[in-house]
PDB file of N, CA and C in Angstrom:
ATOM      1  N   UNK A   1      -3.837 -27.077  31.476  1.00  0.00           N
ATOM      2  CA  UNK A   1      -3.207 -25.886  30.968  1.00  0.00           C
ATOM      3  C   UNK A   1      -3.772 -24.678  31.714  1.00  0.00           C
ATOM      4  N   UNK A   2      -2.849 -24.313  32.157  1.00  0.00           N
ATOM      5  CA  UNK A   2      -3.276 -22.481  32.636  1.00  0.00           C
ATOM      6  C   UNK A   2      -3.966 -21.629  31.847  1.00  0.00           C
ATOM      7  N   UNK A   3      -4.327 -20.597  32.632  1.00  0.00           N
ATOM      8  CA  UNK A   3      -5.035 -19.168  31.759  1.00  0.00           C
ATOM      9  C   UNK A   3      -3.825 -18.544  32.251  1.00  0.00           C
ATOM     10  N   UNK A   4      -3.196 -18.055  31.460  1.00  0.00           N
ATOM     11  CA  UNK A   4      -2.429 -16.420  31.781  1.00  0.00           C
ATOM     12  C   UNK A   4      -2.168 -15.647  30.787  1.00  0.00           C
ATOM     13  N   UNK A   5      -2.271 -13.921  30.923  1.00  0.00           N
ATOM     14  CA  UNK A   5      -2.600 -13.046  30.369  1.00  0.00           C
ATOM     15  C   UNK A   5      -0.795 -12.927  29.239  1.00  0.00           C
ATOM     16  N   UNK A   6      -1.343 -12.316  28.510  1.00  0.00           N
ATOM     17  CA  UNK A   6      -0.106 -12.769  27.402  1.00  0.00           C
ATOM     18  C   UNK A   6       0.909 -11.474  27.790  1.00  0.00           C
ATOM     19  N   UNK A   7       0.397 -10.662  28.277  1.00  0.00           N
ATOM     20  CA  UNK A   7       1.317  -9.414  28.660  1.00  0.00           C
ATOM     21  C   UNK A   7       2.151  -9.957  30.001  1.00  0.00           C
ATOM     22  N   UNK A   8       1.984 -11.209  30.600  1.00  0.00           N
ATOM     23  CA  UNK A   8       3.238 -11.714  31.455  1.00  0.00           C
ATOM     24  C   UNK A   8       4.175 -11.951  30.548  1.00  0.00           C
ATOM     25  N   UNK A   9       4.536 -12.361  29.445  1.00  0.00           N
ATOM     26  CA  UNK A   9       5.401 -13.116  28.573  1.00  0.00           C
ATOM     27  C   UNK A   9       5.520 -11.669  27.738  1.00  0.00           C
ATOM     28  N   UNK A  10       4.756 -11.117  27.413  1.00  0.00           N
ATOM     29  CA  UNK A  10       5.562  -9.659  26.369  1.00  0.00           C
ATOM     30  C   UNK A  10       5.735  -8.721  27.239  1.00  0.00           C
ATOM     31  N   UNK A  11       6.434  -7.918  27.211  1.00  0.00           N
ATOM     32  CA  UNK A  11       6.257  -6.774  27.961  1.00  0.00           C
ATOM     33  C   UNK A  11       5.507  -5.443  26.870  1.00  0.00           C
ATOM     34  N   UNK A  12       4.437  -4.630  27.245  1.00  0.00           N
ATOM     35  CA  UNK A  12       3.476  -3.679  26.989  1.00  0.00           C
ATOM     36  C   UNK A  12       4.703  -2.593  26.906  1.00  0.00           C
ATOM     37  N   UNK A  13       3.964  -2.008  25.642  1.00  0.00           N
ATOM     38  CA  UNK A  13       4.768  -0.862  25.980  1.00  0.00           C
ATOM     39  C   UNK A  13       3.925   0.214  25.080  1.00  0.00           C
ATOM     40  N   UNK A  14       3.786   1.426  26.353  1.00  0.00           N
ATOM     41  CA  UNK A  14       2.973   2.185  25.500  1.00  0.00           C
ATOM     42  C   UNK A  14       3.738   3.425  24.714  1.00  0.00           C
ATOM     43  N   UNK A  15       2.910   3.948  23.790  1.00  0.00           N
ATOM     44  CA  UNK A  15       3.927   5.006  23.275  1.00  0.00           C
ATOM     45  C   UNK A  15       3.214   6.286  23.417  1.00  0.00           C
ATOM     46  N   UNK A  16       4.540   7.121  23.289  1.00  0.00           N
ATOM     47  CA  UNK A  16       4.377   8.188  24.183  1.00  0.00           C
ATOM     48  C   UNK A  16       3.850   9.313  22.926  1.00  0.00           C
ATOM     49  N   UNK A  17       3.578  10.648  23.371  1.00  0.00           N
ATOM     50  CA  UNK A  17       3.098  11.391  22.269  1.00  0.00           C
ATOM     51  C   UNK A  17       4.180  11.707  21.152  1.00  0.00           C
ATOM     52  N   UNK A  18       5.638  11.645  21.588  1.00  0.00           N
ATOM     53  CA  UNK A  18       6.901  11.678  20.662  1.00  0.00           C
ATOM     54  C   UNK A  18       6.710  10.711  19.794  1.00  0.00           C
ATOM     55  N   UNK A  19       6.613   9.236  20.172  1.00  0.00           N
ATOM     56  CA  UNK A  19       6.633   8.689  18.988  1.00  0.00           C
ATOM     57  C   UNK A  19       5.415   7.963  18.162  1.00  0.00           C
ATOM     58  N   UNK A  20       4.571   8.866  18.254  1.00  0.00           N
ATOM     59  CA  UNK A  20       2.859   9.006  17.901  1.00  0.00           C
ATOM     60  C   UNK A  20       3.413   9.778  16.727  1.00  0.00           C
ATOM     61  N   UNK A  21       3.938  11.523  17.001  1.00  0.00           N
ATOM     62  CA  UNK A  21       4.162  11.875  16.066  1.00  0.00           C
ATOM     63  C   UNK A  21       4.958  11.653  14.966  1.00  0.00           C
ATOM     64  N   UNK A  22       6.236  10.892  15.177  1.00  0.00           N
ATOM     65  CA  UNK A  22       7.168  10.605  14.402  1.00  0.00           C
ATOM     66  C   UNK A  22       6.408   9.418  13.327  1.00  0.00           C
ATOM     67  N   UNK A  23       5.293   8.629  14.234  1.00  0.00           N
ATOM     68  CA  UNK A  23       4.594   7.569  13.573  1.00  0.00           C
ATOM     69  C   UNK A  23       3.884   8.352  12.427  1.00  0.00           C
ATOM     70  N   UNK A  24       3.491   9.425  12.792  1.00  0.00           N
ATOM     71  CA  UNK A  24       2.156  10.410  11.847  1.00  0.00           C
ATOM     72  C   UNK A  24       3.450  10.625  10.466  1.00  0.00           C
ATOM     73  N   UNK A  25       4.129  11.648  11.487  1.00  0.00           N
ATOM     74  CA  UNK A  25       4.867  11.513  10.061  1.00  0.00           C
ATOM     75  C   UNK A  25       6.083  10.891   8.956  1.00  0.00           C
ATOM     76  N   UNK A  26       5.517   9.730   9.286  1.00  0.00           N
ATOM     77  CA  UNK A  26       6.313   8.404   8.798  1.00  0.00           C
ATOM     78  C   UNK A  26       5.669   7.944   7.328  1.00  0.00           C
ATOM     79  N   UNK A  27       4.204   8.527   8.031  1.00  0.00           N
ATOM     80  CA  UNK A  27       3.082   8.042   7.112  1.00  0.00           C
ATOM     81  C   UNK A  27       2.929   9.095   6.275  1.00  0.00           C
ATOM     82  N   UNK A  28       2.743  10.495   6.857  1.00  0.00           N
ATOM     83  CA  UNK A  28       2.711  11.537   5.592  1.00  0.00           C
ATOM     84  C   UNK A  28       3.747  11.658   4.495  1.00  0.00           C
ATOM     85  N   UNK A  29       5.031  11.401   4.759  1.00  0.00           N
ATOM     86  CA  UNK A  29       5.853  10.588   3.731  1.00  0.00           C
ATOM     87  C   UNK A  29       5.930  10.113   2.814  1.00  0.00           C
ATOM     88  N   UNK A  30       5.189   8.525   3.560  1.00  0.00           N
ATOM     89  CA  UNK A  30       4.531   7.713   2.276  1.00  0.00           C
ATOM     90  C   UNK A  30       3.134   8.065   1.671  1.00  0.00           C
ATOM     91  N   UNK A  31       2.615   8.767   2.173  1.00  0.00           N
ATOM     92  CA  UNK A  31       1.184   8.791   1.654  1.00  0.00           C
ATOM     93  C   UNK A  31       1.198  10.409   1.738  1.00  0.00           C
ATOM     94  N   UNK A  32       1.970  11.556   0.942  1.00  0.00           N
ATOM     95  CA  UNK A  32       1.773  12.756   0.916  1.00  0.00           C
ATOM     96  C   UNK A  32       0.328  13.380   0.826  1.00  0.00           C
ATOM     97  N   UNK A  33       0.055  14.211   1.725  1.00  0.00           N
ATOM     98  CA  UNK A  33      -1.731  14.749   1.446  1.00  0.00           C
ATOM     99  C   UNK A  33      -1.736  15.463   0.077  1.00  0.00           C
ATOM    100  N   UNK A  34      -2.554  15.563  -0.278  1.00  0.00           N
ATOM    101  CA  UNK A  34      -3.280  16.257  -1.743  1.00  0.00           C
ATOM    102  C   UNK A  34      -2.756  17.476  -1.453  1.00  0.00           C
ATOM    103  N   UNK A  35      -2.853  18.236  -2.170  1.00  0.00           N
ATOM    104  CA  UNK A  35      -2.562  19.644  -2.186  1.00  0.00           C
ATOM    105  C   UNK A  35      -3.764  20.122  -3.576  1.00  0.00           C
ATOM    106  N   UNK A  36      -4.041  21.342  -3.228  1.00  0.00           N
ATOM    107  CA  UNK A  36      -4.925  21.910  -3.971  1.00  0.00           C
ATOM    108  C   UNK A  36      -4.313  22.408  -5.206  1.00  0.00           C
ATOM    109  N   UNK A  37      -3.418  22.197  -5.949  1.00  0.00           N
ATOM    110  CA  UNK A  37      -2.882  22.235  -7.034  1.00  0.00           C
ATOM    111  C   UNK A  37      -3.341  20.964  -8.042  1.00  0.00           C
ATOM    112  N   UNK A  38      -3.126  19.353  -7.446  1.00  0.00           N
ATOM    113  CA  UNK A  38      -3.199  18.209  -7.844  1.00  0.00           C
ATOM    114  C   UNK A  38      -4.738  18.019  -8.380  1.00  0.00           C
ATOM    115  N   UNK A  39      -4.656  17.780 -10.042  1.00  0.00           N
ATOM    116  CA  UNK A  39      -6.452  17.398  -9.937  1.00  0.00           C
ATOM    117  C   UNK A  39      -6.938  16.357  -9.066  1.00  0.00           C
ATOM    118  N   UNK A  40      -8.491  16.210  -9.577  1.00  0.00           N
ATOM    119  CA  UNK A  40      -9.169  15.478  -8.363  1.00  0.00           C
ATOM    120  C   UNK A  40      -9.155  14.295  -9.658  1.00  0.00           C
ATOM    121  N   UNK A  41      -9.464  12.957  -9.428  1.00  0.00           N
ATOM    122  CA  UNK A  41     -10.117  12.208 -10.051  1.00  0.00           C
ATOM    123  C   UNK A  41     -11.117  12.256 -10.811  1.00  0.00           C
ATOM    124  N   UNK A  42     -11.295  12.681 -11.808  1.00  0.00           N
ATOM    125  CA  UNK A  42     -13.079  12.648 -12.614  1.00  0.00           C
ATOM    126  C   UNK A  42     -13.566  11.119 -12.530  1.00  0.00           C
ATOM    127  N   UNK A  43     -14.354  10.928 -12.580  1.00  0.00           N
ATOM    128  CA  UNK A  43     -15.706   9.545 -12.697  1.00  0.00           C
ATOM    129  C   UNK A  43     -14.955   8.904 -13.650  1.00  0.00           C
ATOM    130  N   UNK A  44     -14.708   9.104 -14.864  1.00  0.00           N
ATOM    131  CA  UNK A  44     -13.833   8.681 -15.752  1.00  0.00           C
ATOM    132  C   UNK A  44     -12.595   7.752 -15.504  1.00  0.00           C
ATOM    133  N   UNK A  45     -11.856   7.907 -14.574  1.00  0.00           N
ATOM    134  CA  UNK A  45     -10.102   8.377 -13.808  1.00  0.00           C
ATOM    135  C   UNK A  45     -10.897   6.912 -13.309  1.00  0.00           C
ATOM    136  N   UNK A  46     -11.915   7.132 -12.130  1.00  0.00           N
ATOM    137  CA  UNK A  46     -12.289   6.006 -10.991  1.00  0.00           C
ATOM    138  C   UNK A  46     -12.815   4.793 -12.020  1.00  0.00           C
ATOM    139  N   UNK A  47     -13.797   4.986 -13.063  1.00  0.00           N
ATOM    140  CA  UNK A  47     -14.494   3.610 -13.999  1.00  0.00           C
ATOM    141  C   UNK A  47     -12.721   3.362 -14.294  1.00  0.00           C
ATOM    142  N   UNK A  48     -12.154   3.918 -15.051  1.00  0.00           N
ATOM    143  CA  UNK A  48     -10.787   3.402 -15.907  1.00  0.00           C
ATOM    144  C   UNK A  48     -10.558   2.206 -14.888  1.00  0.00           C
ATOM    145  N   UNK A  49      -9.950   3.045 -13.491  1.00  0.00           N
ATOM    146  CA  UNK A  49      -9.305   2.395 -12.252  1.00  0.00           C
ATOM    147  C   UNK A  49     -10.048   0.775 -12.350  1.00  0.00           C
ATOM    148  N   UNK A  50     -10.873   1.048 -12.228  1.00  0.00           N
ATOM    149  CA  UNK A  50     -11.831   0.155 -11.599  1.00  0.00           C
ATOM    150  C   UNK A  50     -11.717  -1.196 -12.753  1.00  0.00           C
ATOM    151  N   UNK A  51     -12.445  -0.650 -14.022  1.00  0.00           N
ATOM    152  CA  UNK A  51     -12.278  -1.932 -15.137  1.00  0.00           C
ATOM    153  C   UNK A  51     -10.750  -2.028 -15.247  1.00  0.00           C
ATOM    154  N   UNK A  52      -9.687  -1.961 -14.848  1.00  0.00           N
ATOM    155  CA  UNK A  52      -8.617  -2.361 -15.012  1.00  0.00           C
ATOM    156  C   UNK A  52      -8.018  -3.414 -13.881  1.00  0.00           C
ATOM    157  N   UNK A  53      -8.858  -2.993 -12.787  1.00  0.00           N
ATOM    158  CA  UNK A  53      -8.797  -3.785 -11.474  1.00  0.00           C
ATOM    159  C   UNK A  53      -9.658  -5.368 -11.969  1.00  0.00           C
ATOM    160  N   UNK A  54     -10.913  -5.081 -12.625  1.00  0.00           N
ATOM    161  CA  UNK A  54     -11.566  -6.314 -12.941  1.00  0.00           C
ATOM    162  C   UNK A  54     -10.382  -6.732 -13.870  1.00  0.00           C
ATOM    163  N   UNK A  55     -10.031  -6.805 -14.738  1.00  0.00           N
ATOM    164  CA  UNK A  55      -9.218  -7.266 -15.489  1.00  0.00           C
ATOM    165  C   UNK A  55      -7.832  -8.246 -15.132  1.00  0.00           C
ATOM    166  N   UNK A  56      -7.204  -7.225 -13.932  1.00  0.00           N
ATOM    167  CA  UNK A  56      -5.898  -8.136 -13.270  1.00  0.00           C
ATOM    168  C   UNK A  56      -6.960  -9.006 -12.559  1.00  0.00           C
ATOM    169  N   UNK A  57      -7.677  -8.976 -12.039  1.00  0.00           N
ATOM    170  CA  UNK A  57      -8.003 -10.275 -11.468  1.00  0.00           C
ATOM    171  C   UNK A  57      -8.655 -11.229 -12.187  1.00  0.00           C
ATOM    172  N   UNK A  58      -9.163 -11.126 -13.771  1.00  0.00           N
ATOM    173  CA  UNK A  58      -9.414 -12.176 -14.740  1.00  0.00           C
ATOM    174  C   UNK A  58      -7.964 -12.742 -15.163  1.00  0.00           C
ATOM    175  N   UNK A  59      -6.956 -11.778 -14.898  1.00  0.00           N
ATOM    176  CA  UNK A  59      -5.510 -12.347 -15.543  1.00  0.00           C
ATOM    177  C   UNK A  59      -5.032 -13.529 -14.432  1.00  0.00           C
ATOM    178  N   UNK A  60      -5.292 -13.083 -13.226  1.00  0.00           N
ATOM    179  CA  UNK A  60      -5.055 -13.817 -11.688  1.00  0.00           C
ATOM    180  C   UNK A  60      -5.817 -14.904 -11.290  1.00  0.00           C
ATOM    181  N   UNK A  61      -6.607 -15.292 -12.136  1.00  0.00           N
ATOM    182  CA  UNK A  61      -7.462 -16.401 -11.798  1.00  0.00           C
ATOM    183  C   UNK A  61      -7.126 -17.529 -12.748  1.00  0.00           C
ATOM    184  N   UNK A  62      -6.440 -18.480 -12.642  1.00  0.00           N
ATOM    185  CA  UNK A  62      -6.024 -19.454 -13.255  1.00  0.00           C
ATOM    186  C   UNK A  62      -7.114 -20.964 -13.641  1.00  0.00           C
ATOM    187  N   UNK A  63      -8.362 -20.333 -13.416  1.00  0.00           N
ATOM    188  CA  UNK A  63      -9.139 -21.663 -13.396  1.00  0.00           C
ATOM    189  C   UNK A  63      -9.749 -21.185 -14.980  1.00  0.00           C
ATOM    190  N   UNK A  64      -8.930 -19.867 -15.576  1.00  0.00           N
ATOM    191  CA  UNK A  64      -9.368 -19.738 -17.202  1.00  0.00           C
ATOM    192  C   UNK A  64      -8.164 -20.285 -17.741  1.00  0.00           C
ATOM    193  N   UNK A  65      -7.337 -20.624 -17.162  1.00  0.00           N
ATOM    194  CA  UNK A  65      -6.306 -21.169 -18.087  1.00  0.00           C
ATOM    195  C   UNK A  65      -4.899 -20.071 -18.146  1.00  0.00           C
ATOM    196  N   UNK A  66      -3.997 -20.544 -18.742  1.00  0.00           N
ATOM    197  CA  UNK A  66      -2.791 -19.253 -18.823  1.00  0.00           C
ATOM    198  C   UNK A  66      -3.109 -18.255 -19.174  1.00  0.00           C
ATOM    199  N   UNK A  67      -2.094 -16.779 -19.132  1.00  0.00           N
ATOM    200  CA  UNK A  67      -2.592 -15.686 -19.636  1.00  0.00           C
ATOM    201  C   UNK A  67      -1.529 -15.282 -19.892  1.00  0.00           C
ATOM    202  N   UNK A  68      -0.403 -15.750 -19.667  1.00  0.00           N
ATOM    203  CA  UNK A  68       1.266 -15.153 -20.476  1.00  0.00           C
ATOM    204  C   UNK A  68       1.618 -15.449 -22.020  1.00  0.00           C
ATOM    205  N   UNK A  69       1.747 -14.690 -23.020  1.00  0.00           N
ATOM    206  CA  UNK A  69       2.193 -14.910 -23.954  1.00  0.00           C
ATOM    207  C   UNK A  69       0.538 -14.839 -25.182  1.00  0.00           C
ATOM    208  N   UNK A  70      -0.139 -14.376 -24.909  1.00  0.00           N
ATOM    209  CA  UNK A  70      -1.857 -14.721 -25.466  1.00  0.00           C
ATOM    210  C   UNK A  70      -2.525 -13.219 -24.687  1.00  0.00           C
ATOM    211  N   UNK A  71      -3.267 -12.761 -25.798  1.00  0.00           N
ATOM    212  CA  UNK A  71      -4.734 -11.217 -25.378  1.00  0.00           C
ATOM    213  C   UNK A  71      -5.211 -11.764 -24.202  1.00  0.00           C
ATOM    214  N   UNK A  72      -5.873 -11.015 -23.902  1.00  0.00           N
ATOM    215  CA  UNK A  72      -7.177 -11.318 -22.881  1.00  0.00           C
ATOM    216  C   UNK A  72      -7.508 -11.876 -23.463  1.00  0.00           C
ATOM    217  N   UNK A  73      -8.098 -11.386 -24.813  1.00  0.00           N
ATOM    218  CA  UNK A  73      -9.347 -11.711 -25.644  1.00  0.00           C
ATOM    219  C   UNK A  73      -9.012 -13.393 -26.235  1.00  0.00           C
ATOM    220  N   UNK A  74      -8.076 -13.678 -26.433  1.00  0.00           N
ATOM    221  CA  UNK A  74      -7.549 -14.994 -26.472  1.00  0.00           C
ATOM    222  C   UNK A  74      -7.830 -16.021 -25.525  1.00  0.00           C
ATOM    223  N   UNK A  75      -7.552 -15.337 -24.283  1.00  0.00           N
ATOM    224  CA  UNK A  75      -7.530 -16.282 -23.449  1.00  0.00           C
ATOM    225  C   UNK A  75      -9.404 -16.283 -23.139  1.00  0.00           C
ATOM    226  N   UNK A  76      -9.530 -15.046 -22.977  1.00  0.00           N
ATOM    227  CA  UNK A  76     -11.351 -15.129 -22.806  1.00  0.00           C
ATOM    228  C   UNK A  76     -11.468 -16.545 -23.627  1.00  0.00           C
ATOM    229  N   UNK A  77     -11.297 -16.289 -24.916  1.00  0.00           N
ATOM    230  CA  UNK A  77     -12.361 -17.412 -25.723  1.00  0.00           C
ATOM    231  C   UNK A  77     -11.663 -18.885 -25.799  1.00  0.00           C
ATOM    232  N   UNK A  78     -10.691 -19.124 -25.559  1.00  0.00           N
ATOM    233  CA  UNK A  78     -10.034 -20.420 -24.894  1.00  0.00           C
ATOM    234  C   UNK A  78     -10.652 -20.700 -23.820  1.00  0.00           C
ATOM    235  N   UNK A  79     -10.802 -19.803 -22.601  1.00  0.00           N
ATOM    236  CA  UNK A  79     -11.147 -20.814 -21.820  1.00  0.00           C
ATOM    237  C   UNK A  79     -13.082 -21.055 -22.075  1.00  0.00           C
ATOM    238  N   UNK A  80     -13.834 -20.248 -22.702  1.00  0.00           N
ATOM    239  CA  UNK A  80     -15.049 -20.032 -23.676  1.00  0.00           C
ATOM    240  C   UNK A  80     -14.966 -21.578 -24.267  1.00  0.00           C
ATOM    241  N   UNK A  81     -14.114 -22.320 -25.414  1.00  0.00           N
ATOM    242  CA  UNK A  81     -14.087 -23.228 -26.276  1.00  0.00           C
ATOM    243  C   UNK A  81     -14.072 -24.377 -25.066  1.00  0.00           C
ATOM    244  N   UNK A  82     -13.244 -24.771 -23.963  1.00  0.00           N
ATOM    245  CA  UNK A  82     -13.344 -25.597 -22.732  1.00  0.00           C
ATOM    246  C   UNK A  82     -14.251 -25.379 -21.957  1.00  0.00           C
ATOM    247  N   UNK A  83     -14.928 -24.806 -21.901  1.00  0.00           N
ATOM    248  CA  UNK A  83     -16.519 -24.208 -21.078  1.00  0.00           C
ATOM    249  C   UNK A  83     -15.917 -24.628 -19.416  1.00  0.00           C
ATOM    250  N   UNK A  84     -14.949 -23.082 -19.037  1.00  0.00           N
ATOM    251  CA  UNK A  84     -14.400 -22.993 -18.399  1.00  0.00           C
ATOM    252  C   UNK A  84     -15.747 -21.452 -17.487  1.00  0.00           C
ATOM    253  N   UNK A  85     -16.536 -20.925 -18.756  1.00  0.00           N
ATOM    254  CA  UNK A  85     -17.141 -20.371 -18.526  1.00  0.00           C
ATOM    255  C   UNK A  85     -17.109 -18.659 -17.840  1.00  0.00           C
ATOM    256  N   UNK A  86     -16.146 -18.583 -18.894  1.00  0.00           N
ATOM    257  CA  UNK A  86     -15.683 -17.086 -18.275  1.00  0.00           C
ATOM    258  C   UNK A  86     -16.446 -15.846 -18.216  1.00  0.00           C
ATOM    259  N   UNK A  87     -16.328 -14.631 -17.130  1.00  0.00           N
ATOM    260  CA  UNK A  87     -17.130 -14.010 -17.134  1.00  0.00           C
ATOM    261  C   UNK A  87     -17.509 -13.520 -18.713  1.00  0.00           C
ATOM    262  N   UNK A  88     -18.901 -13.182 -18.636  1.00  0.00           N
ATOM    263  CA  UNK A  88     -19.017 -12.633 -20.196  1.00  0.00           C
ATOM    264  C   UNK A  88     -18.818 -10.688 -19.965  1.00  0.00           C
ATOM    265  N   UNK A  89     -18.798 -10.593 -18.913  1.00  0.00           N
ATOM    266  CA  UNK A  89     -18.519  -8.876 -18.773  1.00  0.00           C
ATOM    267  C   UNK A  89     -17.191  -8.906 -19.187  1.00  0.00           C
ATOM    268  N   UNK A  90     -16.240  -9.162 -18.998  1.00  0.00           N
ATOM    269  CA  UNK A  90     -14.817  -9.762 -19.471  1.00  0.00           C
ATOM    270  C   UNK A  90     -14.622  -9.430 -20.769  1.00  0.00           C
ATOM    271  N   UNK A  91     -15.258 -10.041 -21.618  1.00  0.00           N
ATOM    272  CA  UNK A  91     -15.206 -10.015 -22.462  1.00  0.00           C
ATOM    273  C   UNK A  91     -15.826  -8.901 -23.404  1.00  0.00           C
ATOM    274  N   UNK A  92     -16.863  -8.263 -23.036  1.00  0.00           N
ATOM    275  CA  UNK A  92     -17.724  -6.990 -23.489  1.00  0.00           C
ATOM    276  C   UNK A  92     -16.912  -5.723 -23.203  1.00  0.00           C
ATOM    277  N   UNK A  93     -15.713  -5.943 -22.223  1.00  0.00           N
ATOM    278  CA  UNK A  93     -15.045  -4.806 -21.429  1.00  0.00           C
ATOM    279  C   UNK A  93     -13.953  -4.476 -22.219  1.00  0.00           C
ATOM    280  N   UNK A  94     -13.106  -5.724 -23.042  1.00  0.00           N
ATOM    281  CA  UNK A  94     -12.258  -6.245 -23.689  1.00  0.00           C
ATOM    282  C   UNK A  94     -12.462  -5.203 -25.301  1.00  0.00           C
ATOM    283  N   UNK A  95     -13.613  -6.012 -25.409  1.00  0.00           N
ATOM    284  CA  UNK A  95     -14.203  -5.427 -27.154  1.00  0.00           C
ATOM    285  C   UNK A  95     -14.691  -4.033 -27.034  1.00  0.00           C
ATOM    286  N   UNK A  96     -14.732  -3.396 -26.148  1.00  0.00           N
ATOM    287  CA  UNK A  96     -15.173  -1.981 -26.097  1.00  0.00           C
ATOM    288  C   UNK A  96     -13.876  -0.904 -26.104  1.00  0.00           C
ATOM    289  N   UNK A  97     -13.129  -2.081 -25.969  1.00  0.00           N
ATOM    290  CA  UNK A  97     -11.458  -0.736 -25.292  1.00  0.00           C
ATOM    291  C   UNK A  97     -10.441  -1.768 -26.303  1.00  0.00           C
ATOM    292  N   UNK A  98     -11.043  -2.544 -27.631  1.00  0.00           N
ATOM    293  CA  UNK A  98      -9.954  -3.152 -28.377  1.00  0.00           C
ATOM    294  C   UNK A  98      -8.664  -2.450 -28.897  1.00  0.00           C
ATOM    295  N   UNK A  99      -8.528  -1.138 -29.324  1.00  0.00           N
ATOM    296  CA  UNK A  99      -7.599  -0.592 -29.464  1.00  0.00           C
ATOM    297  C   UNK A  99      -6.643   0.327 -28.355  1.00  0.00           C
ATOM    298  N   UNK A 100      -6.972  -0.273 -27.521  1.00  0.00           N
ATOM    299  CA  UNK A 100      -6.299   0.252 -25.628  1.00  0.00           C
ATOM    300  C   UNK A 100      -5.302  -0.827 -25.217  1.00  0.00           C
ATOM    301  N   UNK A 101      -4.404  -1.273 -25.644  1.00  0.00           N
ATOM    302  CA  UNK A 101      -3.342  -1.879 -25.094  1.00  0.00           C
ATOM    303  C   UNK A 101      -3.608  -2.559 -23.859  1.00  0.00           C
ATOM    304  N   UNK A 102      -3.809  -1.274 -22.771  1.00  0.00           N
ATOM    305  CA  UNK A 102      -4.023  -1.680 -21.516  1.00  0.00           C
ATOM    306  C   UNK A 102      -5.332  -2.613 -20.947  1.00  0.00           C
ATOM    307  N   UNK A 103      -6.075  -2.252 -21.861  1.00  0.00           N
ATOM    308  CA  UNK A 103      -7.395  -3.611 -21.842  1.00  0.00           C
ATOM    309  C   UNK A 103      -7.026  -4.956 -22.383  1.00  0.00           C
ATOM    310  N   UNK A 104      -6.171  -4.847 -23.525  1.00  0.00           N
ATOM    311  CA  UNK A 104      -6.503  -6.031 -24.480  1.00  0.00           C
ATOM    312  C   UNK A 104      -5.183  -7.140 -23.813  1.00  0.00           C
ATOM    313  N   UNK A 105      -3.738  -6.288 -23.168  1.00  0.00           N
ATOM    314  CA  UNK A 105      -3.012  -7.749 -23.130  1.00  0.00           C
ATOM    315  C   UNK A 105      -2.876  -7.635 -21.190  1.00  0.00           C
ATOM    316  N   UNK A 106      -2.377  -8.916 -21.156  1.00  0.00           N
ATOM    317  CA  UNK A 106      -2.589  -9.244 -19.960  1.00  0.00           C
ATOM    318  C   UNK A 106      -1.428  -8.709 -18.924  1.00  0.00           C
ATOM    319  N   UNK A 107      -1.824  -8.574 -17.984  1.00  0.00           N
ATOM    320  CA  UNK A 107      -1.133  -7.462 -16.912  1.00  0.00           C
ATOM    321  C   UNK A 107       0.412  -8.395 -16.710  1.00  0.00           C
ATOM    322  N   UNK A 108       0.735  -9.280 -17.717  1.00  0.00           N
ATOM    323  CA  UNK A 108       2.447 -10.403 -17.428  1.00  0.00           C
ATOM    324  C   UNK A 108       2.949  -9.712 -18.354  1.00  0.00           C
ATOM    325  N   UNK A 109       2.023  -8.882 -19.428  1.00  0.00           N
ATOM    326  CA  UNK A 109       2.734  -8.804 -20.518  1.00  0.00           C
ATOM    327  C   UNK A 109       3.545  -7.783 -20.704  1.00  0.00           C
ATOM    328  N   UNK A 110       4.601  -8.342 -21.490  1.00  0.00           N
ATOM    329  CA  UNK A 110       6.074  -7.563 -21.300  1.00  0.00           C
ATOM    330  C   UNK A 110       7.272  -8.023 -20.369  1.00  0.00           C
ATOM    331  N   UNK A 111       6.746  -8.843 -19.853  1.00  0.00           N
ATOM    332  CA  UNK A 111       7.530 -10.198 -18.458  1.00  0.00           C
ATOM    333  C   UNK A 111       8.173 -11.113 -19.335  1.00  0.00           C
ATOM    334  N   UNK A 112       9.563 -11.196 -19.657  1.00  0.00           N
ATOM    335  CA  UNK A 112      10.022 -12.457 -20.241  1.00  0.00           C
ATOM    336  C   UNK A 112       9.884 -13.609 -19.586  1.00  0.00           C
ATOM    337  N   UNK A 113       9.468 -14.653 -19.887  1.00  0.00           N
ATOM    338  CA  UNK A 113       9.057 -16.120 -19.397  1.00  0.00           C
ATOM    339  C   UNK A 113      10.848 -16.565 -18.867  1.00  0.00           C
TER     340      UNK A 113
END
């Protein structure tokens, strides 16, 4: 087998400063900059973000068992009773924000089966 450079078979093509910019603002578009009107995030805003991120991925991990139609907190202690061994932060995160909707059911919920 040969060595040859892969730009024999594609042709290179560089781009020019026209469509650099059109690229820039393709993206400011989708991703509008902040403006000094918009609040900033408080610490608050980022923890929320964050324990909600741990959460879809306790819903996304299927080695606890289902999570459609059943709490977190359900499914926490199901897969708990099979010593499936679920995180226990999970569960402390769960019971601290029990009357928060958005903690307690699982990110399917509201998805008809």
């Amino acid at each position: 087998m040969s060595s040859s450079k892969l730009s024999t078979y594609f042709r290179v093509k560089k781009e020019s400063s026209e469509s650099s910019k059109k690229k820039r603002n393709k993206q400011e578009k989708i991703l509008p900059k902040r403006t000094a009107t918009e609040p900033e995030l408080t610490a608050a805003d980022i923890l929320h973000q964050k324990q909600l991120q741990v959460l879809r991925a306790f819903d996304l991990k299927w080695e606890y068992g289902p999570c459609v139609g059943v709490s977190r907190l359900e499914r926490w202690e199901h897969a708990e009773q099979h010593n499936l061994n679920p995180p226990p932060a999970i569960k402390k995160l769960i019971e601290d924000h029990i009357d928060d909707e958005t903690y307690t059911q699982c990110v399917w919920n509201g998805f008809e089966i």
